[in-house]
C-alpha atoms as a PDB file:
ATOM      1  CA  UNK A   1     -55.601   9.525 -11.504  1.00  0.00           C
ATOM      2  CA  UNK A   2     -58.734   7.900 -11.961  1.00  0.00           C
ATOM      3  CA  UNK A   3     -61.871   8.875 -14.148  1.00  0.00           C
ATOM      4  CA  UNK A   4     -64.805   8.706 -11.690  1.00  0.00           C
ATOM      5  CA  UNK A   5     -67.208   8.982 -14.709  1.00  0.00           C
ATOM      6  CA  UNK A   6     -65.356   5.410 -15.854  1.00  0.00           C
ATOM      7  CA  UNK A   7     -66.584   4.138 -12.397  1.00  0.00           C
ATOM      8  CA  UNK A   8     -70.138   5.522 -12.865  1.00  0.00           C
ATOM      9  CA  UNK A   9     -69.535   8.394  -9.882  1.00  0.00           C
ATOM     10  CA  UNK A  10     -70.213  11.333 -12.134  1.00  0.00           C
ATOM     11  CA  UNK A  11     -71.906  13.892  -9.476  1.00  0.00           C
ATOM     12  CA  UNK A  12     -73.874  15.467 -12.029  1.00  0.00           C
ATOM     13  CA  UNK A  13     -75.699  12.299 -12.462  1.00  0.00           C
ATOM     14  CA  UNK A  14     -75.856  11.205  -8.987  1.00  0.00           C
ATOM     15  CA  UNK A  15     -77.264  14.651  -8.013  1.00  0.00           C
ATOM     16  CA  UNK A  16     -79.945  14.461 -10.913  1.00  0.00           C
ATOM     17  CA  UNK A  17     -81.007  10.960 -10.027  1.00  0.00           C
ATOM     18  CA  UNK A  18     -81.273  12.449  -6.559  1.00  0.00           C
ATOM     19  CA  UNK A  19     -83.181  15.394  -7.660  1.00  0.00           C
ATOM     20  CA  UNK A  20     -85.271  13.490  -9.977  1.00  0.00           C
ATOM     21  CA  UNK A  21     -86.301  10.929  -7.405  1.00  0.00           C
ATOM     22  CA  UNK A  22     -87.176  13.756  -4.597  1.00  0.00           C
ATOM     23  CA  UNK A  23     -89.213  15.550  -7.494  1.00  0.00           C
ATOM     24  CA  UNK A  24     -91.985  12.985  -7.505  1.00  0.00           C
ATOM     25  CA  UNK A  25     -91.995  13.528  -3.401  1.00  0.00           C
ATOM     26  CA  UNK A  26     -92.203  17.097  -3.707  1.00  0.00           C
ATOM     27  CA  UNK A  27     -94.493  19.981  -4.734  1.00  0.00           C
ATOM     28  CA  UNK A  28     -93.809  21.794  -8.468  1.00  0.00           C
ATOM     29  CA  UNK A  29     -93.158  25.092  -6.115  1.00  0.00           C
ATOM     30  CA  UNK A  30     -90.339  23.001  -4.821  1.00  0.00           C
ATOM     31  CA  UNK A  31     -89.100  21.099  -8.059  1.00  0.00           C
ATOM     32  CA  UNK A  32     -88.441  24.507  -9.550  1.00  0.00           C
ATOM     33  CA  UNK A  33     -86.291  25.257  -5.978  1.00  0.00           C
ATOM     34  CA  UNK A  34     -84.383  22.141  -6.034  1.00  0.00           C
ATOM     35  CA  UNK A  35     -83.741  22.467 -10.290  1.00  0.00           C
ATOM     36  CA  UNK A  36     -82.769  26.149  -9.401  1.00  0.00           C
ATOM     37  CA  UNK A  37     -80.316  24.557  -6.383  1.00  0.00           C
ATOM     38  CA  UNK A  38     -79.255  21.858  -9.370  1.00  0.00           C
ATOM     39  CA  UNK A  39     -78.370  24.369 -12.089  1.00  0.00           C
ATOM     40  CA  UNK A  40     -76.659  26.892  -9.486  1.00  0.00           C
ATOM     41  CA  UNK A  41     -75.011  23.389  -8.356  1.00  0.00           C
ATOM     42  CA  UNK A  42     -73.557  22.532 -11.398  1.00  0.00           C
ATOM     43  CA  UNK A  43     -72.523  25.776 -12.294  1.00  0.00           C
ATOM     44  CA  UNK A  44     -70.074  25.248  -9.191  1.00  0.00           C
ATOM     45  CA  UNK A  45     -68.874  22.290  -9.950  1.00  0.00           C
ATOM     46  CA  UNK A  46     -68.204  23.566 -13.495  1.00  0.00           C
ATOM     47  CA  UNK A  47     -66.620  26.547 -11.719  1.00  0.00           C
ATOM     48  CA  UNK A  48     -64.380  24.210  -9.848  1.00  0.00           C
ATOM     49  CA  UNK A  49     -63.683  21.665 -12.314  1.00  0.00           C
ATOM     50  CA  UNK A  50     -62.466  25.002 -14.150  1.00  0.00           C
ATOM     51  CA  UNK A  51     -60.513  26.275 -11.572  1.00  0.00           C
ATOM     52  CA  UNK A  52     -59.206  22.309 -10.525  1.00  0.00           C
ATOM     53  CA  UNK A  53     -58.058  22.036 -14.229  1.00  0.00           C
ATOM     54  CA  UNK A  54     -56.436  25.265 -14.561  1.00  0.00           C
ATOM     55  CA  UNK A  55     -54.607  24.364 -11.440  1.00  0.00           C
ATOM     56  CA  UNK A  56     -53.406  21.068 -12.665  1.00  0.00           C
ATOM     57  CA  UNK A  57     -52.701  22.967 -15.866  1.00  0.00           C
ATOM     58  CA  UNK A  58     -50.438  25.393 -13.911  1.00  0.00           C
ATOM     59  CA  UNK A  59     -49.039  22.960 -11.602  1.00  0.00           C
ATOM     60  CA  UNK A  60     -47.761  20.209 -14.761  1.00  0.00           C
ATOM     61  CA  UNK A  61     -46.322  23.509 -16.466  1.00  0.00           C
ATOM     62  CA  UNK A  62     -44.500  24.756 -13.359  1.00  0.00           C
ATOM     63  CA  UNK A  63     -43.291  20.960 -12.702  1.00  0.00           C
ATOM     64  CA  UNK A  64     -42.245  21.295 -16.102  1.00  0.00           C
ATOM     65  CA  UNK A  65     -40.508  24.046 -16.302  1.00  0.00           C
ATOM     66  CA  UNK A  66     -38.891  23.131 -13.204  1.00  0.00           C
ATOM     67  CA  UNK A  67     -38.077  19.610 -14.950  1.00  0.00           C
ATOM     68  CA  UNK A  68     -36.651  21.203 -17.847  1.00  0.00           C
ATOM     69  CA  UNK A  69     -34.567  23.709 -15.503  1.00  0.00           C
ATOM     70  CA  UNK A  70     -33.444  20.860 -13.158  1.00  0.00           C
ATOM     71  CA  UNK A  71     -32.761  18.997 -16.321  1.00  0.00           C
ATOM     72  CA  UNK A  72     -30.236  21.803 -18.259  1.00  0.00           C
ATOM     73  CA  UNK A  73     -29.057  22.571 -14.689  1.00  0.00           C
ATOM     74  CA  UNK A  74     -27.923  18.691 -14.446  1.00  0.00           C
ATOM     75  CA  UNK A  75     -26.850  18.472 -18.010  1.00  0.00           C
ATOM     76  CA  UNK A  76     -24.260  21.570 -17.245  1.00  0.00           C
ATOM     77  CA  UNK A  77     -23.257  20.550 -13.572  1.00  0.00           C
ATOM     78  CA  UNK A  78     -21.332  17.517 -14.627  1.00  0.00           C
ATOM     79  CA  UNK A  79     -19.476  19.412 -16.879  1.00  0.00           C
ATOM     80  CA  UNK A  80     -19.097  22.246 -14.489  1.00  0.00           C
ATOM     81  CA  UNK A  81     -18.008  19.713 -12.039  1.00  0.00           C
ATOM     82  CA  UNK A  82     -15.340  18.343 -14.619  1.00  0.00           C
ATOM     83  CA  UNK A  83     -14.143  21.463 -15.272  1.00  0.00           C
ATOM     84  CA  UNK A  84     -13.750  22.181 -10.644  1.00  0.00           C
ATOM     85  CA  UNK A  85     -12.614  18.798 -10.079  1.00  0.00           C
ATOM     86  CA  UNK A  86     -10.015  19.466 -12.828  1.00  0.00           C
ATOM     87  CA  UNK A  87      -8.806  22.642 -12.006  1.00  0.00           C
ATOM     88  CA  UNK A  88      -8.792  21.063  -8.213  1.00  0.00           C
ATOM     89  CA  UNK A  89      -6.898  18.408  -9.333  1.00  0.00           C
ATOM     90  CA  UNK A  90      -4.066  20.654 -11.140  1.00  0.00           C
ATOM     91  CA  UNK A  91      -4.016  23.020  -7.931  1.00  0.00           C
ATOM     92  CA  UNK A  92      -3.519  19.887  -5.421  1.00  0.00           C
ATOM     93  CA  UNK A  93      -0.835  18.341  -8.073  1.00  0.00           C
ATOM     94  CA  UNK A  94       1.298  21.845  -8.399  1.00  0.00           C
ATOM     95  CA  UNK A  95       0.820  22.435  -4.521  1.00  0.00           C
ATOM     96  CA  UNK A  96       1.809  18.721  -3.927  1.00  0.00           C
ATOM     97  CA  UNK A  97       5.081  19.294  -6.371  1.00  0.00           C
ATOM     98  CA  UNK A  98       6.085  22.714  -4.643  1.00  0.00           C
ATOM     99  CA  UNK A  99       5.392  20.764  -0.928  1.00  0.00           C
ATOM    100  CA  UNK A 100       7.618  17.608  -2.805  1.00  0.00           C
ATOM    101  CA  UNK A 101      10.326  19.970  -4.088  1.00  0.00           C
ATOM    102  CA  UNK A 102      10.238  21.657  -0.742  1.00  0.00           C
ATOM    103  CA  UNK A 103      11.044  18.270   1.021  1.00  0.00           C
ATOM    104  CA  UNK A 104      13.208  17.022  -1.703  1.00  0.00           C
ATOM    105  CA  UNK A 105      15.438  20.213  -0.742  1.00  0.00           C
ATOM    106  CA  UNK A 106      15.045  20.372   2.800  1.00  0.00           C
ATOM    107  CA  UNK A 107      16.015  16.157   2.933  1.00  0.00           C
ATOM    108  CA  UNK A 108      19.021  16.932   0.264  1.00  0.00           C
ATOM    109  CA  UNK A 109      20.069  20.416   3.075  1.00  0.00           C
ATOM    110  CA  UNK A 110      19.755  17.891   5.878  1.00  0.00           C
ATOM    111  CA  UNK A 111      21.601  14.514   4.114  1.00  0.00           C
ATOM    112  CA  UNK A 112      24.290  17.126   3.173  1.00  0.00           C
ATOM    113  CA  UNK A 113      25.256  18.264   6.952  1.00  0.00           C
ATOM    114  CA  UNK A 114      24.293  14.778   8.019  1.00  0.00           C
ATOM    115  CA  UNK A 115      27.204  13.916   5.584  1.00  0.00           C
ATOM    116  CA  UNK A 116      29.192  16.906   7.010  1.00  0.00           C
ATOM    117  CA  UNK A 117      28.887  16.053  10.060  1.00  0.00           C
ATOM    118  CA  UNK A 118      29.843  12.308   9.444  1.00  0.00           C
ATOM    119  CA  UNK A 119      32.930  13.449   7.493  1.00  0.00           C
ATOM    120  CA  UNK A 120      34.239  15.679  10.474  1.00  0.00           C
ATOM    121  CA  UNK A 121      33.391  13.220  12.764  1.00  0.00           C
ATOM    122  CA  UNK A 122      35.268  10.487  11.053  1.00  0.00           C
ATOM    123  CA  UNK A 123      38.192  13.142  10.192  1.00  0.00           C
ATOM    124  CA  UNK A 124      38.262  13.838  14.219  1.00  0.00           C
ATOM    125  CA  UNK A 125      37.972   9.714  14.827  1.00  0.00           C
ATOM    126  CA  UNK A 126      40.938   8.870  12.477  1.00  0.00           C
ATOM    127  CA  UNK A 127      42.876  11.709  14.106  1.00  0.00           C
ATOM    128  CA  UNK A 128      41.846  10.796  16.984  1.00  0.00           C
ATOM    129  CA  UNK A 129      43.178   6.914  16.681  1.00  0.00           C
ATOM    130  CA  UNK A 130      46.071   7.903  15.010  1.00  0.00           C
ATOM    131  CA  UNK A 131      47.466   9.769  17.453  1.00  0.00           C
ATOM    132  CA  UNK A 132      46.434   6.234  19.982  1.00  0.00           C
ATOM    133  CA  UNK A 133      48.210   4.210  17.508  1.00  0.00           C
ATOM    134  CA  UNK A 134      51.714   6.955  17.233  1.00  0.00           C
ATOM    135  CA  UNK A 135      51.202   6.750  20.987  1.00  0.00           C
ATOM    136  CA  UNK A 136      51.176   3.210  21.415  1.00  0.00           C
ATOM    137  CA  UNK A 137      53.499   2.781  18.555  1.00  0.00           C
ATOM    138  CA  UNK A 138      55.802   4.708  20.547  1.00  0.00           C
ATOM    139  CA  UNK A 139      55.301   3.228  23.796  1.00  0.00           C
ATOM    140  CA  UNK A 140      56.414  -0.281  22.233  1.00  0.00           C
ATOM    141  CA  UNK A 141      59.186   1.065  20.871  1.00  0.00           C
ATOM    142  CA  UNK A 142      60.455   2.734  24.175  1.00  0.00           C
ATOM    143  CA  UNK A 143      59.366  -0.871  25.675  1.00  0.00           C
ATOM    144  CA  UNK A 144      61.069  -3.058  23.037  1.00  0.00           C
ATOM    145  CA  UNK A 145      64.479  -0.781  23.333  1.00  0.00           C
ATOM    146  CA  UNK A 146      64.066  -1.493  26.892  1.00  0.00           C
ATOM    147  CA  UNK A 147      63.964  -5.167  26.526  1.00  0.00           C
ATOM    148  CA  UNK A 148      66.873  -4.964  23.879  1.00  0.00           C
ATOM    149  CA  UNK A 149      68.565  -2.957  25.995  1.00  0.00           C
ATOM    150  CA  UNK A 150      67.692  -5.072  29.262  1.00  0.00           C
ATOM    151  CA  UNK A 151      68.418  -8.388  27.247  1.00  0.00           C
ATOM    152  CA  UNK A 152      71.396  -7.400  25.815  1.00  0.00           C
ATOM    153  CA  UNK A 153      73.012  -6.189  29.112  1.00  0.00           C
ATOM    154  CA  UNK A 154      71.919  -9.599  30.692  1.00  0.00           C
ATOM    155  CA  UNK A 155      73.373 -11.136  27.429  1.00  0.00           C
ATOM    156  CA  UNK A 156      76.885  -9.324  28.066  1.00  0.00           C
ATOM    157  CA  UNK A 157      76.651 -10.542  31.778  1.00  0.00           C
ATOM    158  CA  UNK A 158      76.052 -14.630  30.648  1.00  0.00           C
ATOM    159  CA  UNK A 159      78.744 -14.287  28.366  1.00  0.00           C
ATOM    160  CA  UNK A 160      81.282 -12.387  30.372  1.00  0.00           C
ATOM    161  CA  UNK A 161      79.811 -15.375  33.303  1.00  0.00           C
ATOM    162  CA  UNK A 162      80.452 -17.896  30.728  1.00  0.00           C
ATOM    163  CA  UNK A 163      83.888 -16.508  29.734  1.00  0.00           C
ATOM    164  CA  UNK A 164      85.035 -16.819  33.178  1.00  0.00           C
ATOM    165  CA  UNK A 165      84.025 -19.823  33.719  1.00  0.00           C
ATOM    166  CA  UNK A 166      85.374 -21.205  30.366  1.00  0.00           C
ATOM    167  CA  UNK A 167      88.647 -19.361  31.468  1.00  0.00           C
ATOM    168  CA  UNK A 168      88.342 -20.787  35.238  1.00  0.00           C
ATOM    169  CA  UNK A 169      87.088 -24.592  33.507  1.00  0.00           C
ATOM    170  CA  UNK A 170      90.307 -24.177  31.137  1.00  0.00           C
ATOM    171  CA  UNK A 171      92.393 -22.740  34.041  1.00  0.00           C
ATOM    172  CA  UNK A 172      91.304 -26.014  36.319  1.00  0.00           C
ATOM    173  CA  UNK A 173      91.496 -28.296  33.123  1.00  0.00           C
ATOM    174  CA  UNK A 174      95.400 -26.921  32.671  1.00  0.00           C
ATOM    175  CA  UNK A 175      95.940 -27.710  36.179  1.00  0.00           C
ATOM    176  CA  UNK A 176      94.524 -31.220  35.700  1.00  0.00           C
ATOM    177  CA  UNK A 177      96.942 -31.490  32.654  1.00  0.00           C
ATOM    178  CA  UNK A 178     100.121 -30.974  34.873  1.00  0.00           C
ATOM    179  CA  UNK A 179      98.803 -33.453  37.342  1.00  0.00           C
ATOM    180  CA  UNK A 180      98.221 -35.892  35.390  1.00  0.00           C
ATOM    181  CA  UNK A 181     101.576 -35.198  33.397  1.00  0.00           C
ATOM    182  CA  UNK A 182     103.331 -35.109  36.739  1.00  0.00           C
ATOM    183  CA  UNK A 183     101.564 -38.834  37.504  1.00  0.00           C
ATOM    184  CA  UNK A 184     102.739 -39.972  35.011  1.00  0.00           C
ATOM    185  CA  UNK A 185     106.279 -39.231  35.347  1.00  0.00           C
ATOM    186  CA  UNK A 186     105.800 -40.391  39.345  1.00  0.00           C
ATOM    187  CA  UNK A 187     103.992 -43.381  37.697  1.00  0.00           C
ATOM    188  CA  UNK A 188     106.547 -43.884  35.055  1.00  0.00           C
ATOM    189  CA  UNK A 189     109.405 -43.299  38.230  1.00  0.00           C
ATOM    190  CA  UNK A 190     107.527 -45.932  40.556  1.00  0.00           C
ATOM    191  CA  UNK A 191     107.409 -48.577  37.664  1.00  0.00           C
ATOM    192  CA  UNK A 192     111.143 -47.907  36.966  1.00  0.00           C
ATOM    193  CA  UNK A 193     112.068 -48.296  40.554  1.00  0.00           C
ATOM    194  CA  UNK A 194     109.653 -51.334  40.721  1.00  0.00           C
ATOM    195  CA  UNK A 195     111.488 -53.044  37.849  1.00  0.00           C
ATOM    196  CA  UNK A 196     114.746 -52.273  39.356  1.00  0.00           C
ATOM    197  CA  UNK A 197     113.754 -53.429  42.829  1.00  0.00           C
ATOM    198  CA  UNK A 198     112.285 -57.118  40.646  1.00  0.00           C
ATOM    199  CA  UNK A 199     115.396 -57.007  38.847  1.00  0.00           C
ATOM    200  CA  UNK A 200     117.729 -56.664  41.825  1.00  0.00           C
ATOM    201  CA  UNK A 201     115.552 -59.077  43.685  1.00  0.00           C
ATOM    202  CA  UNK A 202     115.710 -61.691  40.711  1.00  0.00           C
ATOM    203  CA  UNK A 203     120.016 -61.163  40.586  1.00  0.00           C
ATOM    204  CA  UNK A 204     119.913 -62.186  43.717  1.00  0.00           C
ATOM    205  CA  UNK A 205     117.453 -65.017  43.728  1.00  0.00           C
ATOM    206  CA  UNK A 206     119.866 -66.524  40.740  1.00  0.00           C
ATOM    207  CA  UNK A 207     122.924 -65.296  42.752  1.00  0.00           C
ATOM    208  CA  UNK A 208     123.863 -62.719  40.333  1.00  0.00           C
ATOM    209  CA  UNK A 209     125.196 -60.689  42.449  1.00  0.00           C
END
């Protein structure tokens, strides 16, 4: 704050210059009035000065004893607050462990009968498509004995067909045999009878006979 005696604004001085200056104006009757008026004046601006600096006084002690509290009080918060933060910290990490150990068992419970589940449903599946594939197993078997069955009877048919036909072919081709031995004897006859008939026809052409 600034000194207003440094700026030459000390009232004492401006009220005595005043005084002084309206004492030359005046009677003595009223010079004594107005010095009266000028001591009882200062005495209240002594007064207040007084009070104002006992009031500053009371006010920079209280601000510093309110500094000095606000001070410790900030010195021992951090620490206080290290200490809650801490503790909050462990409390969220063991709650967050328990909450992870809780899920970590509930997702092992749940993989387990998921896996359960799977391995019935596969055991059901297989079961399932093996009795398909006996079924269909069995199905070509009946249908495969059929065809062997079916082919082999039409097998027996072409060959007993083919036997009899060999046998009639062999039959006709035995028949064919005695014709054409019989031609040939009537062929071997008629060329006999042919050279006797050239013979006989030459004896008598050279008068044989």
């Amino acid at each position: 704050m600034t000194n207003p005696n440094a700026l030459g604004l000390d009232p004492k001085r401006q009220i005595g210059d005043l005084l002084r200056r309206r004492s030359a104006m005046v009677d003595p009757d009223d010079s004594r009035e107005i010095k009266r008026a000028f001591e009882l004046a200062n005495q209240r601006l002594d007064q207040l000065r007084s009070q104002f600096i006992d009031r500053i006084d009371g006010v920079r002690m209280e601000l510093t004893a309110r500094l000095d509290k606000n001070r410790d009080e900030l010195a021992a918060r951090p620490e206080a607050l290290h200490k809650e933060l801490a503790t909050r910290i462990e409390s969220v990490r063991d709650e967050l462990n328990k909450k992870a150990e809780g899920v970590r068992d509930e997702l092992i419970k749940k993989i387990e009968s998921v896996r359960d589940e799977l391995a019935g449903r596969i055991e059901s599946v297989r079961d399932e498509i093996t009795r398909k594939v006996e079924s269909v197993r069995d199905d070509l078997m009946r249908r495969i004995d059929g065809v062997r069955d079916e082919l082999g009877a039409k097998i027996d048919a072409v060959r007993i067909e083919l036997a009899a036909k060999i046998d009639s072919l062999r039959d006709e081709l035995y028949g064919v045999k005695e014709s054409i031995a019989t031609a040939k004897v009537w062929a071997l006859s008629l060329y006999i009878a042919l050279a006797a008939s050239l013979l006989y026809v030459m004896a008598r052409g050279f008068h044989w006979i």
